[in-house]
PDB file of N, CA and C in Angstrom:
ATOM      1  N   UNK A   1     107.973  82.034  99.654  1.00  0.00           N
ATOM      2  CA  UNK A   1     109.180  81.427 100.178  1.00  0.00           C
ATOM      3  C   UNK A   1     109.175  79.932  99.850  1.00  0.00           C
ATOM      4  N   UNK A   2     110.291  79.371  99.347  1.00  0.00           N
ATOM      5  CA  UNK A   2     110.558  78.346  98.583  1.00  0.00           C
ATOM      6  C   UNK A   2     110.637  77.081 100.338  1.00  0.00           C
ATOM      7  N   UNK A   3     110.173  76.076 100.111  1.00  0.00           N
ATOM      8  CA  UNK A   3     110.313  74.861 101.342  1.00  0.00           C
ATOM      9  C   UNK A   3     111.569  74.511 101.440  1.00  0.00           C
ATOM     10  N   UNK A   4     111.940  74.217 102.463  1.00  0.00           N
ATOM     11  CA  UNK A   4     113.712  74.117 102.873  1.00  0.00           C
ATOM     12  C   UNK A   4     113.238  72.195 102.535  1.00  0.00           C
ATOM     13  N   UNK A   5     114.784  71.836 102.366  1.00  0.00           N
ATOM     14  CA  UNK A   5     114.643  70.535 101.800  1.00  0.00           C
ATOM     15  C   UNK A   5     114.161  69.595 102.299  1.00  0.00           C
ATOM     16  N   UNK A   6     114.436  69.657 103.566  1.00  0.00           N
ATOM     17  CA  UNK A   6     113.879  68.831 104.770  1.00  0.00           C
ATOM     18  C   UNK A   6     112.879  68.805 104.942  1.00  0.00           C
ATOM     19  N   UNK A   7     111.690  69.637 104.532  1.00  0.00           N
ATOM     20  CA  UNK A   7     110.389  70.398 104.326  1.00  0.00           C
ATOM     21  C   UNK A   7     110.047  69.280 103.490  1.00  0.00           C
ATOM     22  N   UNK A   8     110.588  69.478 102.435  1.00  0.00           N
ATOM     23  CA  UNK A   8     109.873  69.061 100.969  1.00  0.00           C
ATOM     24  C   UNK A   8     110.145  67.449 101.203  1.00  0.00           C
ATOM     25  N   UNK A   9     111.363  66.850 101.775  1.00  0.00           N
ATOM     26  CA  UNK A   9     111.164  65.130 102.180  1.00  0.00           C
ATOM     27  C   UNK A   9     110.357  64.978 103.220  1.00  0.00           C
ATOM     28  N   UNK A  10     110.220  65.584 104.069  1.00  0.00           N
ATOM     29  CA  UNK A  10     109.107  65.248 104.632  1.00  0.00           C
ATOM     30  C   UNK A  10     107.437  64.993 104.314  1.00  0.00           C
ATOM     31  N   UNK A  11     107.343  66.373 102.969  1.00  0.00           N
ATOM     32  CA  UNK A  11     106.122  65.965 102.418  1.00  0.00           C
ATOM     33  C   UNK A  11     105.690  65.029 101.474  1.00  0.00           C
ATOM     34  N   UNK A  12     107.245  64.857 100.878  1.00  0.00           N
ATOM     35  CA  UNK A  12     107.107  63.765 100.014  1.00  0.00           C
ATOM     36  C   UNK A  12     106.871  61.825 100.710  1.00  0.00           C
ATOM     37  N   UNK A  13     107.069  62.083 101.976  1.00  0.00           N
ATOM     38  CA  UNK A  13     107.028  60.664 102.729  1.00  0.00           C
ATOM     39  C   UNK A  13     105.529  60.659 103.226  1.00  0.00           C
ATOM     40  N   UNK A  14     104.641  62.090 103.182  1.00  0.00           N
ATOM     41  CA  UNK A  14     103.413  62.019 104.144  1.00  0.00           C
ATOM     42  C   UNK A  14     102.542  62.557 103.067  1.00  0.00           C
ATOM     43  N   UNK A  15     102.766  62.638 101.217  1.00  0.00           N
ATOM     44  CA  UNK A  15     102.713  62.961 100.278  1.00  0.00           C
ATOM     45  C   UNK A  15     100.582  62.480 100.476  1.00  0.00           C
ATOM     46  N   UNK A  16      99.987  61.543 100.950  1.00  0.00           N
ATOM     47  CA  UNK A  16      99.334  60.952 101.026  1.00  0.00           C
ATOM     48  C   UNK A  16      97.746  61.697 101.353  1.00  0.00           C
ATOM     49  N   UNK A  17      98.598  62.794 102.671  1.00  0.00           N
ATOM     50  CA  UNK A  17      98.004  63.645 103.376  1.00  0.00           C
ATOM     51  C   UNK A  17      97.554  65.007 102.160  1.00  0.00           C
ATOM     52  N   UNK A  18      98.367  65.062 100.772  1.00  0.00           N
ATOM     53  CA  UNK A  18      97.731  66.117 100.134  1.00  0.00           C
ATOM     54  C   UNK A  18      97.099  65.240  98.887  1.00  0.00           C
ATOM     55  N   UNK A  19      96.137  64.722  99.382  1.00  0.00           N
ATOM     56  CA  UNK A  19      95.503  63.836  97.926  1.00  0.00           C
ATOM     57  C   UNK A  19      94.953  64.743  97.126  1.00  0.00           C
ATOM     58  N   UNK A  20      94.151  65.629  97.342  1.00  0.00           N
ATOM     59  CA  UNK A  20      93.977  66.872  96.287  1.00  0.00           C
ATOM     60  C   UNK A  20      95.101  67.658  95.460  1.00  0.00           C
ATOM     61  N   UNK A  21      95.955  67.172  95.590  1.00  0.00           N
ATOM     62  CA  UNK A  21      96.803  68.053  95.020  1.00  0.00           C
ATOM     63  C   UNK A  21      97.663  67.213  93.831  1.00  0.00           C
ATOM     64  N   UNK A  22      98.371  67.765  92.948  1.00  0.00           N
ATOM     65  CA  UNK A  22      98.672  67.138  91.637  1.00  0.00           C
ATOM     66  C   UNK A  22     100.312  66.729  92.372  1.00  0.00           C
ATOM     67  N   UNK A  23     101.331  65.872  92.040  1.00  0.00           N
ATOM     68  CA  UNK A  23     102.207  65.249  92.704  1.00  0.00           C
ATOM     69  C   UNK A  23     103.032  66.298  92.743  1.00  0.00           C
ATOM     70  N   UNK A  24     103.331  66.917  91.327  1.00  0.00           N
ATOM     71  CA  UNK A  24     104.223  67.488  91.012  1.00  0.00           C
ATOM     72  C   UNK A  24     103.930  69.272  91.717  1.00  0.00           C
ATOM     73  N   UNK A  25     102.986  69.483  92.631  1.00  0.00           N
ATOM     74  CA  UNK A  25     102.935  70.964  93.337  1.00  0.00           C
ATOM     75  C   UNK A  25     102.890  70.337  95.230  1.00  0.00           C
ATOM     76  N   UNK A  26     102.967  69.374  95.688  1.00  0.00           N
ATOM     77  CA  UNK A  26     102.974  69.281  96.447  1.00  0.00           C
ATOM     78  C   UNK A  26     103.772  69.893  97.476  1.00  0.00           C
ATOM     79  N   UNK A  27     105.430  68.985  96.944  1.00  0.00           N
ATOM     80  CA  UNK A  27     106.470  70.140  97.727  1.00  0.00           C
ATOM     81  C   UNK A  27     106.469  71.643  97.836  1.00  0.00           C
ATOM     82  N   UNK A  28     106.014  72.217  96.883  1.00  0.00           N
ATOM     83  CA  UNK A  28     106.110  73.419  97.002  1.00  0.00           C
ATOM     84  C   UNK A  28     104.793  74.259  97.688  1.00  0.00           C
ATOM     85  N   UNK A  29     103.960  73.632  98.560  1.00  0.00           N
ATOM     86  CA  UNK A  29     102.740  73.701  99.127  1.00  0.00           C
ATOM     87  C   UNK A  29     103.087  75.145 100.267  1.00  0.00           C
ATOM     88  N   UNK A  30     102.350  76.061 100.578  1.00  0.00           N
ATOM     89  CA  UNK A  30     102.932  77.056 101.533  1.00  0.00           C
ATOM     90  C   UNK A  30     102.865  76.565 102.919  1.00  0.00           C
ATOM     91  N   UNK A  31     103.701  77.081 103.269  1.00  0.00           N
ATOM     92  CA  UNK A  31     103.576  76.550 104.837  1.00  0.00           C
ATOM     93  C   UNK A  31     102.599  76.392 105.660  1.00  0.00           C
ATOM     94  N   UNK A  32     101.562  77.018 105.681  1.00  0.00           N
ATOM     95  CA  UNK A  32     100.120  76.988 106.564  1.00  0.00           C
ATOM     96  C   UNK A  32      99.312  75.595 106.159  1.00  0.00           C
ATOM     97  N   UNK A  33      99.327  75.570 104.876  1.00  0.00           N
ATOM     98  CA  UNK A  33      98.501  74.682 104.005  1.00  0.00           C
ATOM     99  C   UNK A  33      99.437  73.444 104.749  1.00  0.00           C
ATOM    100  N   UNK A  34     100.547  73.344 104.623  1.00  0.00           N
ATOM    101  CA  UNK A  34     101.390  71.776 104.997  1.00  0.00           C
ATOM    102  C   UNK A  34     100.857  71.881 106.540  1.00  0.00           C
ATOM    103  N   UNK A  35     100.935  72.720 107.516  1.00  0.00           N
ATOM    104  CA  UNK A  35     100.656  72.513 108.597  1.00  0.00           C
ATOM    105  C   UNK A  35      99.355  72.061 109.253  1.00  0.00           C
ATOM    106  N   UNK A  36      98.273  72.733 108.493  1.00  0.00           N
ATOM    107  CA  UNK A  36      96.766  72.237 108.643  1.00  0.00           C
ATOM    108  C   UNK A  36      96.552  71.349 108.091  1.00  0.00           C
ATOM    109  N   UNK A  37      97.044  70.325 107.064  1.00  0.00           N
ATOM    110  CA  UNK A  37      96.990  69.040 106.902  1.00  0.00           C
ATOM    111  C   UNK A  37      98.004  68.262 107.747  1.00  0.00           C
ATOM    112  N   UNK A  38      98.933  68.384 107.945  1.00  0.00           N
ATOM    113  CA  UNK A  38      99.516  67.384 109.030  1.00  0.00           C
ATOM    114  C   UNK A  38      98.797  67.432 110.348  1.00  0.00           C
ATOM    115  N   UNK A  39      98.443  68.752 110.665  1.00  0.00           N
ATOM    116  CA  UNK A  39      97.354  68.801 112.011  1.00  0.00           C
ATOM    117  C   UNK A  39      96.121  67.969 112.180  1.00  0.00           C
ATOM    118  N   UNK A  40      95.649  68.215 111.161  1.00  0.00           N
ATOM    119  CA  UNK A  40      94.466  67.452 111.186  1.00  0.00           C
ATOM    120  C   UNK A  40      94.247  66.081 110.473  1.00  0.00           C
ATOM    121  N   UNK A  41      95.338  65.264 109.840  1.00  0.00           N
ATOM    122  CA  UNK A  41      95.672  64.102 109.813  1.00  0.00           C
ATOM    123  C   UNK A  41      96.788  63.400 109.690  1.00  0.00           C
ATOM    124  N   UNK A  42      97.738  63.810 110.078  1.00  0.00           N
ATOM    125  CA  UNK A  42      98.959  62.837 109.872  1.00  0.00           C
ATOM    126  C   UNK A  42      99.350  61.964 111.460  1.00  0.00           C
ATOM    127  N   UNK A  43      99.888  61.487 111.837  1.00  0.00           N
ATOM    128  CA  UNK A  43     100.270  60.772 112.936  1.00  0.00           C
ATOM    129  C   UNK A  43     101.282  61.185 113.421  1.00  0.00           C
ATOM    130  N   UNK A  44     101.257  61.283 115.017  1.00  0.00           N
ATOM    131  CA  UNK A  44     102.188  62.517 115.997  1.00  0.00           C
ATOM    132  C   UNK A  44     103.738  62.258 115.917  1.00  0.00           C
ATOM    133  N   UNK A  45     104.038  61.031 115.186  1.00  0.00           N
ATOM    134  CA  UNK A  45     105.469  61.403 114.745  1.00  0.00           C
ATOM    135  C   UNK A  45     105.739  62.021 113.828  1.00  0.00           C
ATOM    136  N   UNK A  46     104.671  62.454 112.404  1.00  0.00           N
ATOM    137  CA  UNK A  46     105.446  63.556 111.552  1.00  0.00           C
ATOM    138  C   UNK A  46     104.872  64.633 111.934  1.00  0.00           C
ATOM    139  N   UNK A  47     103.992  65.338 112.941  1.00  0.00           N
ATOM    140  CA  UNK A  47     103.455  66.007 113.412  1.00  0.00           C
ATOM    141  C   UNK A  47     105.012  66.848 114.516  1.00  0.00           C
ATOM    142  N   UNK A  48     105.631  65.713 115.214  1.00  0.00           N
ATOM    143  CA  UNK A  48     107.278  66.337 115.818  1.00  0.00           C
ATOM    144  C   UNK A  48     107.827  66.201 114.785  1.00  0.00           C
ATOM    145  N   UNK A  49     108.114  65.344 113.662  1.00  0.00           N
ATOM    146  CA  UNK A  49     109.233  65.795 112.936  1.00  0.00           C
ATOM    147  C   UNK A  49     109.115  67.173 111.726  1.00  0.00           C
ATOM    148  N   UNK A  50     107.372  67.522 111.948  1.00  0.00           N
ATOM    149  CA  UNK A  50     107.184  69.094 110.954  1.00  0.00           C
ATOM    150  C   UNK A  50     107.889  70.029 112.390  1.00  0.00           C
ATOM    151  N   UNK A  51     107.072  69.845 113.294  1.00  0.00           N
ATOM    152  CA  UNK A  51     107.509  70.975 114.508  1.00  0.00           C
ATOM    153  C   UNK A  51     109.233  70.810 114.781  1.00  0.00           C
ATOM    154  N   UNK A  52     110.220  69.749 114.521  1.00  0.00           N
ATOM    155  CA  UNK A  52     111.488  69.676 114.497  1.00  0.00           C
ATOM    156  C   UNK A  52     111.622  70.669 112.988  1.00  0.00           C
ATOM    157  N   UNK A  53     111.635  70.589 112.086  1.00  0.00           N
ATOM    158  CA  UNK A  53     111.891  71.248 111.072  1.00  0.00           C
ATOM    159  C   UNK A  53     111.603  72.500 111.005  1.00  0.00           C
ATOM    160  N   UNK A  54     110.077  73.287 111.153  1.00  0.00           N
ATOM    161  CA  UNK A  54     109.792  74.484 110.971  1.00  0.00           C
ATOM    162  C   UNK A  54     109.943  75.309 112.497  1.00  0.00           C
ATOM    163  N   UNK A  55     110.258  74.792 113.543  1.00  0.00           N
ATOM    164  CA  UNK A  55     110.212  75.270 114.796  1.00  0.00           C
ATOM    165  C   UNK A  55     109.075  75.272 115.663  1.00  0.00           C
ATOM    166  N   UNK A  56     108.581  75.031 116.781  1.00  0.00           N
ATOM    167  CA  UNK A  56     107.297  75.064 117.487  1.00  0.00           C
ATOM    168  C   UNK A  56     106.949  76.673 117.641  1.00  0.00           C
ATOM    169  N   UNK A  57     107.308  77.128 117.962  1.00  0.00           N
ATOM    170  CA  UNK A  57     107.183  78.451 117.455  1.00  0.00           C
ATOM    171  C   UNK A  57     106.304  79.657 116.370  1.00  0.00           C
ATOM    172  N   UNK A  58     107.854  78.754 115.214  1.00  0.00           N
ATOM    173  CA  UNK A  58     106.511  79.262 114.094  1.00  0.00           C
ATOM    174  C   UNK A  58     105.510  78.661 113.839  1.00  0.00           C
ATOM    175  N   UNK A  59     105.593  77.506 114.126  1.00  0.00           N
ATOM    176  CA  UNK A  59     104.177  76.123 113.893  1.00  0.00           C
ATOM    177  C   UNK A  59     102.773  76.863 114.617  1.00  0.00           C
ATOM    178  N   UNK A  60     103.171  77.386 115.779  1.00  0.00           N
ATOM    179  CA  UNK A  60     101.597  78.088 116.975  1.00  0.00           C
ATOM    180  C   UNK A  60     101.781  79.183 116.013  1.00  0.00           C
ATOM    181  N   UNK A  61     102.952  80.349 115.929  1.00  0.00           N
ATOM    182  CA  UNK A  61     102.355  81.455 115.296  1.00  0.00           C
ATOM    183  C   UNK A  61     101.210  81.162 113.799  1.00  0.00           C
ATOM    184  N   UNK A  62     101.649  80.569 113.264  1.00  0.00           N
ATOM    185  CA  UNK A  62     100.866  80.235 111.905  1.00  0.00           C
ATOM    186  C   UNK A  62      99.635  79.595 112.255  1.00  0.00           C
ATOM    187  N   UNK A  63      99.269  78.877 113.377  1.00  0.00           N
ATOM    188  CA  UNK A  63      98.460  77.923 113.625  1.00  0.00           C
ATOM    189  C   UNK A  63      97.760  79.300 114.235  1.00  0.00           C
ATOM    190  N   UNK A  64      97.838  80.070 114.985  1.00  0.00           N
ATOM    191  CA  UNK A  64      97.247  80.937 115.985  1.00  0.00           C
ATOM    192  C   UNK A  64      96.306  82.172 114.736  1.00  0.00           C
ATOM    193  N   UNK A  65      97.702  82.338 113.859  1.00  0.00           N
ATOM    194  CA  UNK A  65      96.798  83.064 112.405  1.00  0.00           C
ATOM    195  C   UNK A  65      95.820  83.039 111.940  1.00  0.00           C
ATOM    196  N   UNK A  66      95.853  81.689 111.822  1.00  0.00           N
ATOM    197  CA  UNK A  66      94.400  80.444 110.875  1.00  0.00           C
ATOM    198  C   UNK A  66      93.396  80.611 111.653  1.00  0.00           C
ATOM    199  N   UNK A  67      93.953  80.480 113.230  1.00  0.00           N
ATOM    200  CA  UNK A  67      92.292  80.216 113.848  1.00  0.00           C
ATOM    201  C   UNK A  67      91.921  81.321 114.077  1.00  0.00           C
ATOM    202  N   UNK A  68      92.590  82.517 114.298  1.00  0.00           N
ATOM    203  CA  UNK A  68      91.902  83.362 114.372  1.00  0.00           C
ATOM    204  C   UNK A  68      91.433  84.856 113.190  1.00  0.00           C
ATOM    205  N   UNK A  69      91.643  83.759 111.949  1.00  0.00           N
ATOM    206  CA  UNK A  69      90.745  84.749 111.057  1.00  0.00           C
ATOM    207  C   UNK A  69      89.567  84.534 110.705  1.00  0.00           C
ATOM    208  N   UNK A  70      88.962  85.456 110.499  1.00  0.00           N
ATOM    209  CA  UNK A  70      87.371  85.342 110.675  1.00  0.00           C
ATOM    210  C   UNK A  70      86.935  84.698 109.110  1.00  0.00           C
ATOM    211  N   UNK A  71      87.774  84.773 108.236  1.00  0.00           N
ATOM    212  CA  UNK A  71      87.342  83.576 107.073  1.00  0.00           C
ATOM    213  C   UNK A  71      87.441  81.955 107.510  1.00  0.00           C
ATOM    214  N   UNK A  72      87.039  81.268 106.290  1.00  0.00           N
ATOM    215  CA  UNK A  72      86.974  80.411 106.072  1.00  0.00           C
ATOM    216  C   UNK A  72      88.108  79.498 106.626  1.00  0.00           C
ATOM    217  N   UNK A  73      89.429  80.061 106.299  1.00  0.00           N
ATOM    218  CA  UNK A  73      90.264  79.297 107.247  1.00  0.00           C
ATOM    219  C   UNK A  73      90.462  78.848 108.239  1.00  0.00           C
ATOM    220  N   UNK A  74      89.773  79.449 109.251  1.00  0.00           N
ATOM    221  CA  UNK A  74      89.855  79.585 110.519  1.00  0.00           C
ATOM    222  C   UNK A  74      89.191  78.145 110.929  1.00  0.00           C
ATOM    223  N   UNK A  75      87.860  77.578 109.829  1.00  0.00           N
ATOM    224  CA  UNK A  75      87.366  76.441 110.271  1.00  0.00           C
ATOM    225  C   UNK A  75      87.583  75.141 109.376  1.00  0.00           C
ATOM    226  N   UNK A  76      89.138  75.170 108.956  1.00  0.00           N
ATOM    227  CA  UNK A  76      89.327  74.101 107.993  1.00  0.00           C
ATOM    228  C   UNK A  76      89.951  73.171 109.057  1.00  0.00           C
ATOM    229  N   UNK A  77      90.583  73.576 110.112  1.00  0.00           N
ATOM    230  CA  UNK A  77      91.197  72.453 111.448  1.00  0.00           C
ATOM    231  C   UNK A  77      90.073  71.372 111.909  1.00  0.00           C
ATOM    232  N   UNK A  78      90.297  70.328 111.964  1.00  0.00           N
ATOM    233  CA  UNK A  78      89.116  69.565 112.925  1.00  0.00           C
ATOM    234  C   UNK A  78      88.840  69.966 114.136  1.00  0.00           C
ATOM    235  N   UNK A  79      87.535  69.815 114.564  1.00  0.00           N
ATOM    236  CA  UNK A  79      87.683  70.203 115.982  1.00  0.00           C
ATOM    237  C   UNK A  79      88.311  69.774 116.959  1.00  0.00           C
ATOM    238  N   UNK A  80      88.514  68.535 117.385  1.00  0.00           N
ATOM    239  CA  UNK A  80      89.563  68.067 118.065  1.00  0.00           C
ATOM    240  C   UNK A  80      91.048  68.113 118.258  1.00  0.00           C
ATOM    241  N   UNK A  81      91.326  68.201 116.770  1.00  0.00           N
ATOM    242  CA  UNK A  81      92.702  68.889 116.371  1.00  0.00           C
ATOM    243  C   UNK A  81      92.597  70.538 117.191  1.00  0.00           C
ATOM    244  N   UNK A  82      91.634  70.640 116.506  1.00  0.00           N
ATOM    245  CA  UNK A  82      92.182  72.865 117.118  1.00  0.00           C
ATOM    246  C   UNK A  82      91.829  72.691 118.204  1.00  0.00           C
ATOM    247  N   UNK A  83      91.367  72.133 119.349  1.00  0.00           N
ATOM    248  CA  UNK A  83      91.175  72.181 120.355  1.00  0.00           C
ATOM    249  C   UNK A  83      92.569  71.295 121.174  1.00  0.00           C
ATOM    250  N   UNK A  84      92.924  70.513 120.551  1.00  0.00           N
ATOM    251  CA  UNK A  84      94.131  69.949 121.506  1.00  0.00           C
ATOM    252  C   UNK A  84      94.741  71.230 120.803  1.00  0.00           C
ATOM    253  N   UNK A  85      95.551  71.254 119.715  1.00  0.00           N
ATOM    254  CA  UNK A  85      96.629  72.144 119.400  1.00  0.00           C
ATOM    255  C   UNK A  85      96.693  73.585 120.001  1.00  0.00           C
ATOM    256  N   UNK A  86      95.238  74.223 120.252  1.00  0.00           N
ATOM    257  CA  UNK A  86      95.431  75.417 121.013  1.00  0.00           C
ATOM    258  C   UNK A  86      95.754  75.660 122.611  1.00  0.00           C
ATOM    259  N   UNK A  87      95.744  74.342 123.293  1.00  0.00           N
ATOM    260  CA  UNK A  87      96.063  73.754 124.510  1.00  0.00           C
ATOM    261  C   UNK A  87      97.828  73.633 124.547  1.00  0.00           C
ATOM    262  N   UNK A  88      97.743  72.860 123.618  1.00  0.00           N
ATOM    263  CA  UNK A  88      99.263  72.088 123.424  1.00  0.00           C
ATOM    264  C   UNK A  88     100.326  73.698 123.071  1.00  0.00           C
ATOM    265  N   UNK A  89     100.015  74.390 122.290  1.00  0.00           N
ATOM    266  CA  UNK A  89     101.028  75.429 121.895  1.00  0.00           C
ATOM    267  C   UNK A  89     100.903  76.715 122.704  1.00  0.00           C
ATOM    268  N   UNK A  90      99.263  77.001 123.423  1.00  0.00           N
ATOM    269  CA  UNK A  90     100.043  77.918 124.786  1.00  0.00           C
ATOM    270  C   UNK A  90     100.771  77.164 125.734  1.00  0.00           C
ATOM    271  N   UNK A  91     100.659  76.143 125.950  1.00  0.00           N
ATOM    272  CA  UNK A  91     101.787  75.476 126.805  1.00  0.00           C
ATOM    273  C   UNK A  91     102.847  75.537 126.991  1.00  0.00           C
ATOM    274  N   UNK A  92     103.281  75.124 124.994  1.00  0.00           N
ATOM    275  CA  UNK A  92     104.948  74.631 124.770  1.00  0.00           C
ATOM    276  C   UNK A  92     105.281  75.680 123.871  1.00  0.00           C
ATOM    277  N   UNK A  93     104.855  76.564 123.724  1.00  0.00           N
ATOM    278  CA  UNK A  93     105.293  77.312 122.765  1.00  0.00           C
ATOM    279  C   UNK A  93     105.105  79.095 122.933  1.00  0.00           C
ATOM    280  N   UNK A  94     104.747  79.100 124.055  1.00  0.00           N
ATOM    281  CA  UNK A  94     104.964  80.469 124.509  1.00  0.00           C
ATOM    282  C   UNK A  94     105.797  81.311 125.201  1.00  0.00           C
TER     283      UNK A  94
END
């Protein structure tokens, strides 16, 4: 699924957060991947303006995915990050 536009300016302003990545594949990054890097470093205003765009909602469902697969993904979140965020989204998002 292709990033809605608002998606893709947003990553292009926080573009910073995917330094591994070549400029020109950024926008088109999948949604999980944009979310576990803004989680675990961007600053809590583009952190509401991803959760304004993709919904809080789908933000925990996808976030809830990650942590709980038993690969490798599951431990790419910081700990502090997955520990507030799993606090923060049974809260506001259930």
């Amino acid at each position: 699924m292709e990033n809605s536009p608002e998606l893709k300016v947003l990553i292009r302003r926080n573009a910073h957060l995917f330094w591994y990545t070549k400029d020109s594949e950024k926008e088109n990054l999948p949604l999980p991947v944009v979310l576990e890097f803004f989680i675990n470093y961007a600053d809590k205003e583009a952190i509401k303006e991803l959760f304004g765009i993709i919904g809080l909602k789908t933000a925990a469902a996808i976030f809830f995915e990650q942590i709980n697969k038993s690969s490798r993904a599951a431990n790419n979140y910081e700990a502090l990050a997955k520990n507030y965020f799993t606090l923060y989204f049974q809260k506001y998002a259930a």
